[in-house]
Protein backbone atom coordinates (compact mmCIF):
# COMPACT_ATOMS: atom_id res chain seq x y z
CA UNK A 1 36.36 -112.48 176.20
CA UNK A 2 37.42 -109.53 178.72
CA UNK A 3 34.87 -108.19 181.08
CA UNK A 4 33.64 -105.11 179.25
CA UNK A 5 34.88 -101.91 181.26
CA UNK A 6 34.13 -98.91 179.40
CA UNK A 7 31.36 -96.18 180.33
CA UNK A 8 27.71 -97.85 181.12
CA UNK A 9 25.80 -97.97 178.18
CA UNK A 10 22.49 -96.19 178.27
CA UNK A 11 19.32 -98.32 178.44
CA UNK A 12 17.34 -99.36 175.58
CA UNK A 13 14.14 -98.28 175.85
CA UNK A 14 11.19 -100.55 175.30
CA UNK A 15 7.89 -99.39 174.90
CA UNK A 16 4.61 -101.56 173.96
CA UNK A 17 0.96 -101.23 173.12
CA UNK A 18 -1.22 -101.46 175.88
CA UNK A 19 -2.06 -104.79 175.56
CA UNK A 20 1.45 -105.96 176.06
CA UNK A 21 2.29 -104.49 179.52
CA UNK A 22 2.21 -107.32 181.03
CA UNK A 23 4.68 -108.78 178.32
CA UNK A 24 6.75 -105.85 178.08
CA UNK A 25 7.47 -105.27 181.74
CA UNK A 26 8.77 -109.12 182.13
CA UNK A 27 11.36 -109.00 178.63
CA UNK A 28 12.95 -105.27 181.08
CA UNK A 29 13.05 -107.26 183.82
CA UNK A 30 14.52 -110.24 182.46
CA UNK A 31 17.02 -108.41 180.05
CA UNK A 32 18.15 -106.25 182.42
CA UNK A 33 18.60 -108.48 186.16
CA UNK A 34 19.31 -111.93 185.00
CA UNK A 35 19.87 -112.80 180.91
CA UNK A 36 22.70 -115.55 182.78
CA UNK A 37 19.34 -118.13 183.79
CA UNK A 38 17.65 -118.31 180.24
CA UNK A 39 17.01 -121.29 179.14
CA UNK A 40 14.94 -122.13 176.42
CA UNK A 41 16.72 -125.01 174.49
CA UNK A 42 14.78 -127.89 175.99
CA UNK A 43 17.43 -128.97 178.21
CA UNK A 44 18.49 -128.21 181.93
CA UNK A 45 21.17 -125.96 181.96
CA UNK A 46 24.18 -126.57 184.44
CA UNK A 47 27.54 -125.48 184.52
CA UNK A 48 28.53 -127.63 181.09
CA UNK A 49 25.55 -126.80 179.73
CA UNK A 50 24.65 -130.82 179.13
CA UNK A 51 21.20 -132.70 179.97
CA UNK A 52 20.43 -135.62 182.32
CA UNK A 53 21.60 -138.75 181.55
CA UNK A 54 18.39 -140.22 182.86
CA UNK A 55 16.61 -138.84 179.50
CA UNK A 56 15.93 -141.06 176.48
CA UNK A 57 18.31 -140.78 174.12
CA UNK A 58 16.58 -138.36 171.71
CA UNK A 59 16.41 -135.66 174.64
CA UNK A 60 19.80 -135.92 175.63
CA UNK A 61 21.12 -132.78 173.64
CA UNK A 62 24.10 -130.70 174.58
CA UNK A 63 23.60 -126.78 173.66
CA UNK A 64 25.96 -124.13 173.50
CA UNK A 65 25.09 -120.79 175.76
CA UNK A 66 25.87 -117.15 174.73
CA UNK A 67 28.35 -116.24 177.56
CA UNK A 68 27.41 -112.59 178.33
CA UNK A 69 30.33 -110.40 179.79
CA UNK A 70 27.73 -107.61 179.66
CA UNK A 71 24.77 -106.36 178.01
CA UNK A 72 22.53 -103.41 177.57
CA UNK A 73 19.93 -102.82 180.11
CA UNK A 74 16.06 -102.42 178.65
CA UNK A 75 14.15 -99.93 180.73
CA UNK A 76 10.43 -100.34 180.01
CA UNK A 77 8.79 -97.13 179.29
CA UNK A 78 4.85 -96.25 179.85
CA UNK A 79 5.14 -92.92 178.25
CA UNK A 80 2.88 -93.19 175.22
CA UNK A 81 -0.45 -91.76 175.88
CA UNK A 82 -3.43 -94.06 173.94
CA UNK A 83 -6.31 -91.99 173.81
CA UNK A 84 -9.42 -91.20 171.37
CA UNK A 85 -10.90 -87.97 169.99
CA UNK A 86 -14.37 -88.10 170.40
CA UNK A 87 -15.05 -89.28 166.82
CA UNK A 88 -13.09 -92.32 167.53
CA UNK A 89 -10.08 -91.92 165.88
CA UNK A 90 -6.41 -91.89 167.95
CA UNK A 91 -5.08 -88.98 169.94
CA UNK A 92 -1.60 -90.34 170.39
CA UNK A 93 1.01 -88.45 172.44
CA UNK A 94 4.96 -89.74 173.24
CA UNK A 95 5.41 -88.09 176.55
CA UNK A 96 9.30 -87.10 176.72
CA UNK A 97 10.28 -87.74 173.27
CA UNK A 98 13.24 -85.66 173.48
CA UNK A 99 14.91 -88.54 175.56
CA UNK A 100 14.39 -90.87 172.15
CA UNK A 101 17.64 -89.28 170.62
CA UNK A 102 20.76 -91.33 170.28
CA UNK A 103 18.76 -94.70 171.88
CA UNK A 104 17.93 -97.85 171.08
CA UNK A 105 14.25 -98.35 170.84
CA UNK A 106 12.20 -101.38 170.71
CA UNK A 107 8.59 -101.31 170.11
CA UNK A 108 5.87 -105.12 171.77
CA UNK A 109 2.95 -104.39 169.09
CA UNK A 110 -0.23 -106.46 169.09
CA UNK A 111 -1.74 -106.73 165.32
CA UNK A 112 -4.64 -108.97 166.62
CA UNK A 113 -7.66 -106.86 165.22
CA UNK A 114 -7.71 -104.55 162.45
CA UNK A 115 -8.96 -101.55 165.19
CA UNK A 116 -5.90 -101.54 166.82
CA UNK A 117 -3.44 -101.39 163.82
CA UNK A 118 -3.59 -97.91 163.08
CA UNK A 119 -3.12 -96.54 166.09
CA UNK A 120 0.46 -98.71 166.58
CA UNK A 121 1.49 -98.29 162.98
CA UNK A 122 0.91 -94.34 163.52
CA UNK A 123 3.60 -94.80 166.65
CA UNK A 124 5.92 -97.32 164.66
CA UNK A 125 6.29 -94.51 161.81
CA UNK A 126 6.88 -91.53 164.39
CA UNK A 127 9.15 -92.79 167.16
CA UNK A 128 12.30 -93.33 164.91
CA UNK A 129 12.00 -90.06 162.82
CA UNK A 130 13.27 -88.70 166.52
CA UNK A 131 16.90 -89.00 166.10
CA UNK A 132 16.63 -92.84 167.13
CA UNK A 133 20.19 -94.85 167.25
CA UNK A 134 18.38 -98.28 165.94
CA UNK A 135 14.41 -99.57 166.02
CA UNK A 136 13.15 -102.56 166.65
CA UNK A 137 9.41 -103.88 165.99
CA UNK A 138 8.44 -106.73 167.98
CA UNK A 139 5.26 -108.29 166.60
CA UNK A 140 4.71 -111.68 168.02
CA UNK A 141 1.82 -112.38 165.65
CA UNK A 142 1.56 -111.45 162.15
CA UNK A 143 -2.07 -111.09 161.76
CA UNK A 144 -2.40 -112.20 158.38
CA UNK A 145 -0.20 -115.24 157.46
CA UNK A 146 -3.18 -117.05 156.38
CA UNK A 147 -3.86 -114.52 154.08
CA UNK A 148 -0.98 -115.14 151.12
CA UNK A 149 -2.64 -116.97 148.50
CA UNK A 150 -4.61 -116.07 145.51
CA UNK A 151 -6.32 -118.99 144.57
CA UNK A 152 -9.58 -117.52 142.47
CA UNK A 153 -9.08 -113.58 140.15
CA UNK A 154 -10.18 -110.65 142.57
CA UNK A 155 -9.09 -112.65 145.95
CA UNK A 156 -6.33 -109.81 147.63
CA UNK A 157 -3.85 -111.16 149.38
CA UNK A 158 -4.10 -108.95 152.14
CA UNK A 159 -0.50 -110.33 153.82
CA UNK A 160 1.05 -108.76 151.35
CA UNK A 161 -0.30 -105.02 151.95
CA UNK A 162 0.25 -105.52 155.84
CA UNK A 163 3.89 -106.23 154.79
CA UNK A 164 3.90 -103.08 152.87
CA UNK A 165 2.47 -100.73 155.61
CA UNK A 166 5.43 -102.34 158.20
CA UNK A 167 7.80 -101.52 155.36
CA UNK A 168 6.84 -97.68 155.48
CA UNK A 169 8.80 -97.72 159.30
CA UNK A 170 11.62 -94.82 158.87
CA UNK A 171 15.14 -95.74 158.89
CA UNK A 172 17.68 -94.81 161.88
CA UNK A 173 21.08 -93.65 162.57
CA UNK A 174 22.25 -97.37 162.42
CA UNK A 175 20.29 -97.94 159.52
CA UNK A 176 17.00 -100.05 158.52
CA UNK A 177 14.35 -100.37 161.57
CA UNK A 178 14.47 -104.49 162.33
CA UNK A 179 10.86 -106.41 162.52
CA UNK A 180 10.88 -109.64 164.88
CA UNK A 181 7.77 -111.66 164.24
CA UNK A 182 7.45 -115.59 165.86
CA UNK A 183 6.33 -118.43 163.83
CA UNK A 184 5.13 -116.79 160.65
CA UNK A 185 2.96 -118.91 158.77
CA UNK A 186 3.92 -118.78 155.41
CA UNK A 187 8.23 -118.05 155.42
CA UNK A 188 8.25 -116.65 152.23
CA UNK A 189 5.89 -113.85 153.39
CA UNK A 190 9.53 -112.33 154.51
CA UNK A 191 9.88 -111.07 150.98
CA UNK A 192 6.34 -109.46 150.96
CA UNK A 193 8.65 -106.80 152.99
CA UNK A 194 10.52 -103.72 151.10
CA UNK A 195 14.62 -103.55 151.00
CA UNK A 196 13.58 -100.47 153.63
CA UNK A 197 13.02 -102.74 156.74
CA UNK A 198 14.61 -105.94 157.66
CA UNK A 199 12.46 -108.55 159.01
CA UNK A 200 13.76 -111.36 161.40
CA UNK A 201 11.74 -114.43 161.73
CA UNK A 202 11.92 -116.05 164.81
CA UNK A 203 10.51 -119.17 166.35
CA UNK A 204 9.01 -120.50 169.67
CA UNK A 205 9.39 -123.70 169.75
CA UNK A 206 12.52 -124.06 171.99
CA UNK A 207 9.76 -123.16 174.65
CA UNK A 208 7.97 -126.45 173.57
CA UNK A 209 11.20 -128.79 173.54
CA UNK A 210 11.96 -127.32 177.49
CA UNK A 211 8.30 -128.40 178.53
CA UNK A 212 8.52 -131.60 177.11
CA UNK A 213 11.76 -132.25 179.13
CA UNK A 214 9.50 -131.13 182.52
CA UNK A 215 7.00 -134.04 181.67
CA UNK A 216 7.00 -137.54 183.70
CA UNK A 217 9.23 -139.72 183.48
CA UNK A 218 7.15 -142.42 181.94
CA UNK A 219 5.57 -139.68 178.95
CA UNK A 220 9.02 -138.56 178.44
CA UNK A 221 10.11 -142.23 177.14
CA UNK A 222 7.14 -142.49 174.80
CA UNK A 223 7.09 -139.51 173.41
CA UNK A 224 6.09 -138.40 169.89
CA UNK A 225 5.47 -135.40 167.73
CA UNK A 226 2.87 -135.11 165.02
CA UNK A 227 2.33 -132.66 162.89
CA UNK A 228 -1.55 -131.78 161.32
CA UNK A 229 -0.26 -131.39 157.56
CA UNK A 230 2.78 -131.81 155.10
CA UNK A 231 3.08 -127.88 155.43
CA UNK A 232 3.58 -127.80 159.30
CA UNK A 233 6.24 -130.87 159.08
CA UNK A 234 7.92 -128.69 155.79
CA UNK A 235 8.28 -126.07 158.58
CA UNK A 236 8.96 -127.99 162.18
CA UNK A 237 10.29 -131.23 161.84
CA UNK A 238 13.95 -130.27 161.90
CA UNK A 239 13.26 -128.73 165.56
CA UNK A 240 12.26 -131.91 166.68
CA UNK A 241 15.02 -134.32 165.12
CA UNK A 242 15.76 -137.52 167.08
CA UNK A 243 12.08 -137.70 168.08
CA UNK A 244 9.75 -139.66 166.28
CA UNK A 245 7.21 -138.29 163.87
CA UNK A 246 4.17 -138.51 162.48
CA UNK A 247 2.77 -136.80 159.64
CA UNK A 248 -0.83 -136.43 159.22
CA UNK A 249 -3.05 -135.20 155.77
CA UNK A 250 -5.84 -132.82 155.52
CA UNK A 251 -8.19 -133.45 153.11
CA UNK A 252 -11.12 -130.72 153.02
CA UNK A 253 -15.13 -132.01 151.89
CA UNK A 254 -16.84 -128.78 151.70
CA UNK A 255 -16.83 -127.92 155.46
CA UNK A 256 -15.49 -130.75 156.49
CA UNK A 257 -12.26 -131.75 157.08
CA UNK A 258 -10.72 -135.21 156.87
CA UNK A 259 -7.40 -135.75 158.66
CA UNK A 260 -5.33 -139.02 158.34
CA UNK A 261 -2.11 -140.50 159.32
CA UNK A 262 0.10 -140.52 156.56
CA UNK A 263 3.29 -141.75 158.14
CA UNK A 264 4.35 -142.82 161.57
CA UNK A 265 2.95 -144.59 164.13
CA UNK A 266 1.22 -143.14 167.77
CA UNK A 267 0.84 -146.62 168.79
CA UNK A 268 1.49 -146.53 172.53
CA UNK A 269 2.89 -142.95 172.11
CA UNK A 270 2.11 -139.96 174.20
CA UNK A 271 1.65 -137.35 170.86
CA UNK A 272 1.91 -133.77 170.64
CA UNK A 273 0.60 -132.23 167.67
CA UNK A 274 2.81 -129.12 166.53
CA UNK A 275 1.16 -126.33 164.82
CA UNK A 276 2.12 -122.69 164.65
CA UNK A 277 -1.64 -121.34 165.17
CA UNK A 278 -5.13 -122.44 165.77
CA UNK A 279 -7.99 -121.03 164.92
CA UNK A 280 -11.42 -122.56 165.20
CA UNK A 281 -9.47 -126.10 165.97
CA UNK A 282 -11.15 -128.34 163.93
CA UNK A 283 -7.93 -129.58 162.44
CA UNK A 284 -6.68 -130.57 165.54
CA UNK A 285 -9.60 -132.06 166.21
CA UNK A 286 -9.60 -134.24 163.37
CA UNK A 287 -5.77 -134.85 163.54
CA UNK A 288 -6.35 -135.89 167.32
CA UNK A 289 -9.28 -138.15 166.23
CA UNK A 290 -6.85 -139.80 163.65
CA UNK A 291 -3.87 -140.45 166.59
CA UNK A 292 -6.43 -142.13 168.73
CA UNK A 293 -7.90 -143.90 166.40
CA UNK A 294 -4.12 -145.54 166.19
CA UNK A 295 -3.56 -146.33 169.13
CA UNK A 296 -2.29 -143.20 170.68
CA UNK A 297 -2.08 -143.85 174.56
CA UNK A 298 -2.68 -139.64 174.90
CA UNK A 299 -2.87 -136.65 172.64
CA UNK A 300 -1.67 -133.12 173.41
CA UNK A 301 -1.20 -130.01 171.39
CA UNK A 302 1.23 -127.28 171.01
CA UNK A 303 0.78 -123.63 168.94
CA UNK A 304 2.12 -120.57 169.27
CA UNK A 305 -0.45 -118.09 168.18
CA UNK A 306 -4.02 -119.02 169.85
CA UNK A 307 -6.30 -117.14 167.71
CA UNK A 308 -9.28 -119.16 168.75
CA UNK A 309 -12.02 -116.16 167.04
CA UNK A 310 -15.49 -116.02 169.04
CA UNK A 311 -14.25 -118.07 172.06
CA UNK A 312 -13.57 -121.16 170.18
CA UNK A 313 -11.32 -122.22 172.41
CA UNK A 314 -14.07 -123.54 174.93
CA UNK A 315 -14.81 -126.54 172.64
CA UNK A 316 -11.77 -127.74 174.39
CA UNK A 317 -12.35 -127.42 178.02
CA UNK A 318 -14.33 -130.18 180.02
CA UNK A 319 -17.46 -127.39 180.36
CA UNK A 320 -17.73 -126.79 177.03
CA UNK A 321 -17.22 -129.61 174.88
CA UNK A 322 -19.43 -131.53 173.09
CA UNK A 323 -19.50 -135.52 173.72
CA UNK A 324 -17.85 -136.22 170.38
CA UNK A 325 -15.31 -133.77 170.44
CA UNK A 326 -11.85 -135.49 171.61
CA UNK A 327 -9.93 -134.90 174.54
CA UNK A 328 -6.36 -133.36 174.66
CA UNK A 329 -4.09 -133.90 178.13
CA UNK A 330 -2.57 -130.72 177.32
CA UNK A 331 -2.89 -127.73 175.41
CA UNK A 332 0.30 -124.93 175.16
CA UNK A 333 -0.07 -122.09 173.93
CA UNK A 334 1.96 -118.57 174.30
CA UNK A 335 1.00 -115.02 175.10
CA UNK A 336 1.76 -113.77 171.30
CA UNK A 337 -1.93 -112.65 171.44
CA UNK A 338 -2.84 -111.18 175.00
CA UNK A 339 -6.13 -113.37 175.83
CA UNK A 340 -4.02 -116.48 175.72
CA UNK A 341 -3.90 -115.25 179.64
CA UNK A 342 -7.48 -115.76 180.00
CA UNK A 343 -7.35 -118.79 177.88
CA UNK A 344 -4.80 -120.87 180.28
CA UNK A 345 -7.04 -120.14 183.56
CA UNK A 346 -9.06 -123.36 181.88
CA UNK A 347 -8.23 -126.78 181.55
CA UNK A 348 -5.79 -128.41 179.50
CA UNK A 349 -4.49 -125.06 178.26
CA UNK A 350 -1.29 -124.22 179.57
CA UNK A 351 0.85 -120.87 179.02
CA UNK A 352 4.31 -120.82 177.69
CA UNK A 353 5.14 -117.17 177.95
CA UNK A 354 7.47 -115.46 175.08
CA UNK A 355 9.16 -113.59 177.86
CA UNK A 356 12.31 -116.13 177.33
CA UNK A 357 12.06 -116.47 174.25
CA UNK A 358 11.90 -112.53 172.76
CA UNK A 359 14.73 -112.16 175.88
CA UNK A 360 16.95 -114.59 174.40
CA UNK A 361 16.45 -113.33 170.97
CA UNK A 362 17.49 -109.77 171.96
CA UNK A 363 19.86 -110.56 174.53
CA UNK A 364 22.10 -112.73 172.01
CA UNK A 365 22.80 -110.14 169.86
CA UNK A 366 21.11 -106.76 170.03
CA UNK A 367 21.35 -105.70 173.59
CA UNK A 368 25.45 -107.78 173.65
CA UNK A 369 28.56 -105.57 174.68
CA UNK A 370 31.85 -106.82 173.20
């Protein structure tokens, strides 16, 4: 592929939500100095692109890399004013907006809690409607998975409407505005979304498989993955072929939930339970309970969305947890919800941030010059 030696391509222009700064300012950087030292594929990238030989077998994988002859910069803009009238609601101003024209615009929302939705989706509708080449809605977390089912008459599946409000985002020059979201938790929620945005489902995980490959030697050989129901291993397992698995089962008692190993054995294994979200963690719990139970020599947990309402995390740290509650080595999460930050100053959590990953995504296709 020839170097590409035309005029320099403007920069996209990302801005965020306040909460993402952090986030935001990291995906410029790294799309713009150095897209040539991602790696996210769980193995150690050299110049053919092949693993150790010193790995067991199931971690010696071979990946093919994106070469880059050059790629649109991302300049990271702070320009959006977040302020309140004094009744509360937003007083939103997009400093510059004549500069929008003729770019390429991506938007880092946060959808954690309902008070911060309409404030972003009152940006997401506005910012395209000014002449914008193509649009891009990055949404790490889509707040309301969970919500899909209708199992009892007047139950609203309130995934659904969420899916209609993102569909409302204009159209540009280039046509439908794009929305990114990591690790949905239901994949058909994708068609919950009008033929008037397209939505891009992306995963995480890679960021999992290239930690595993950092752990000790003597983890590495005895590793395992487990995952806490039938649903998660529907949606997972295929990431984590050549490993072995085990599948748990969830059975609920009122508030209680039993977990059991349905297939596989932890015997001797070093386990990591794969999940794409946790929220009070009593089904890790319970699934971590079950691997010990079988022998597992340690148990650690992966998810990508650490919801964790009311601080719920703490039932996991050494201060905090009760004398019956298990113990994970480790705990990864990412930054798809901003306290996740907070979160990983405490033992075993440990942060696995998207920056790579939302780089990668962007970097192999949007921001690419041919």
């Amino acid at each position: 592929m020839a170097n590409y030696s035309g005029p320099e391509k403007l920069p996209a222009f990302l801005f965020c939500h306040p909460s993402m700064e952090d986030l935001a300012e990291a995906i410029a950087k790294r799309c713009t100095n150095s897209p040539g030292t991602i790696d996210v594929r769980g193995t150690e990238k050299t110049l053919t692109g092949s693993s150790s030989g010193s790995d067991p077998p199931f971690m010696q994988r071979s990946h093919s890399y994106s070469r880059l002859t050059s790629h649109q910069p991302v300049r990271f803009l702070k320009t959006i004013k977040w302020e309140k009238f004094k009744d509360g609601w937003p007083n939103l101003f997009i400093q510059d907006v004549d500069q929008v024209a003729g770019r390429d615009l991506i938007f880092l929302g946060n959808f954690q809690s309902p008070e911060i939705i309409f404030e972003q989706l009152s940006i997401l509708y506005s910012i395209p409607r000014y002449l914008a080449r193509s649009f891009k809605f990055i949404l790490p977390y889509f707040p309301t998975g969970t919500m899909e089912r209708i199992d009892t008459e007047g139950q609203v599946a309130t995934a659904k409407t969420l899916a209609m409000l993102l569909s409302a985002i204009p159209s540009t020059a280039r046509g439908p505005s794009q929305i990114v979201i990591f690790d949905i938790h239901e994949l058909q929620e994708r068609f919950y979304f009008s033929d008037q945005v397209i939505p891009r489902l992306e995963t995480a995980l890679p960021l999992l498989l290239r930690e595993m490959k950092r752990l000790p030697e003597e983890v590495k050989f005895s590793l395992a993955v487990a995952f806490p129901d039938e649903g998660a291993f529907k949606r997972f397992n295929k990431t984590f072929q050549g490993f072995p698995t085990i599948t748990c089962t969830k059975v609920r008692d009122k508030d209680r939930r039993i977990v059991n190993v349905k297939e596989g054995d932890p015997e001797g294994k070093h386990v990591i339970i794969v999940d794409d979200l946790v929220q009070t963690g009593g089904t890790l719990k319970e699934c971590c309970r079950a691997l010990q139970l079988r022998g597992a020599a340690s148990v650690s947990a992966y998810v990508t969305h650490a919801v964790f309402p009311l601080e719920s995390w703490k039932s996991f740290t050494k201060a905090y947890k009760s004398d019956t509650d298990p113990e994970f080595k480790y705990f990864w999460i990412t930054d798809s919800i901003p306290h996740a930050h907070d979160i990983c100053t405490h033992s075993p959590f440990q942060l696995l941030s998207l920056c790579d990953m939302i780089s990668e995504t962007l970097l192999g296709y949007d921001l690419l010059q041919l």
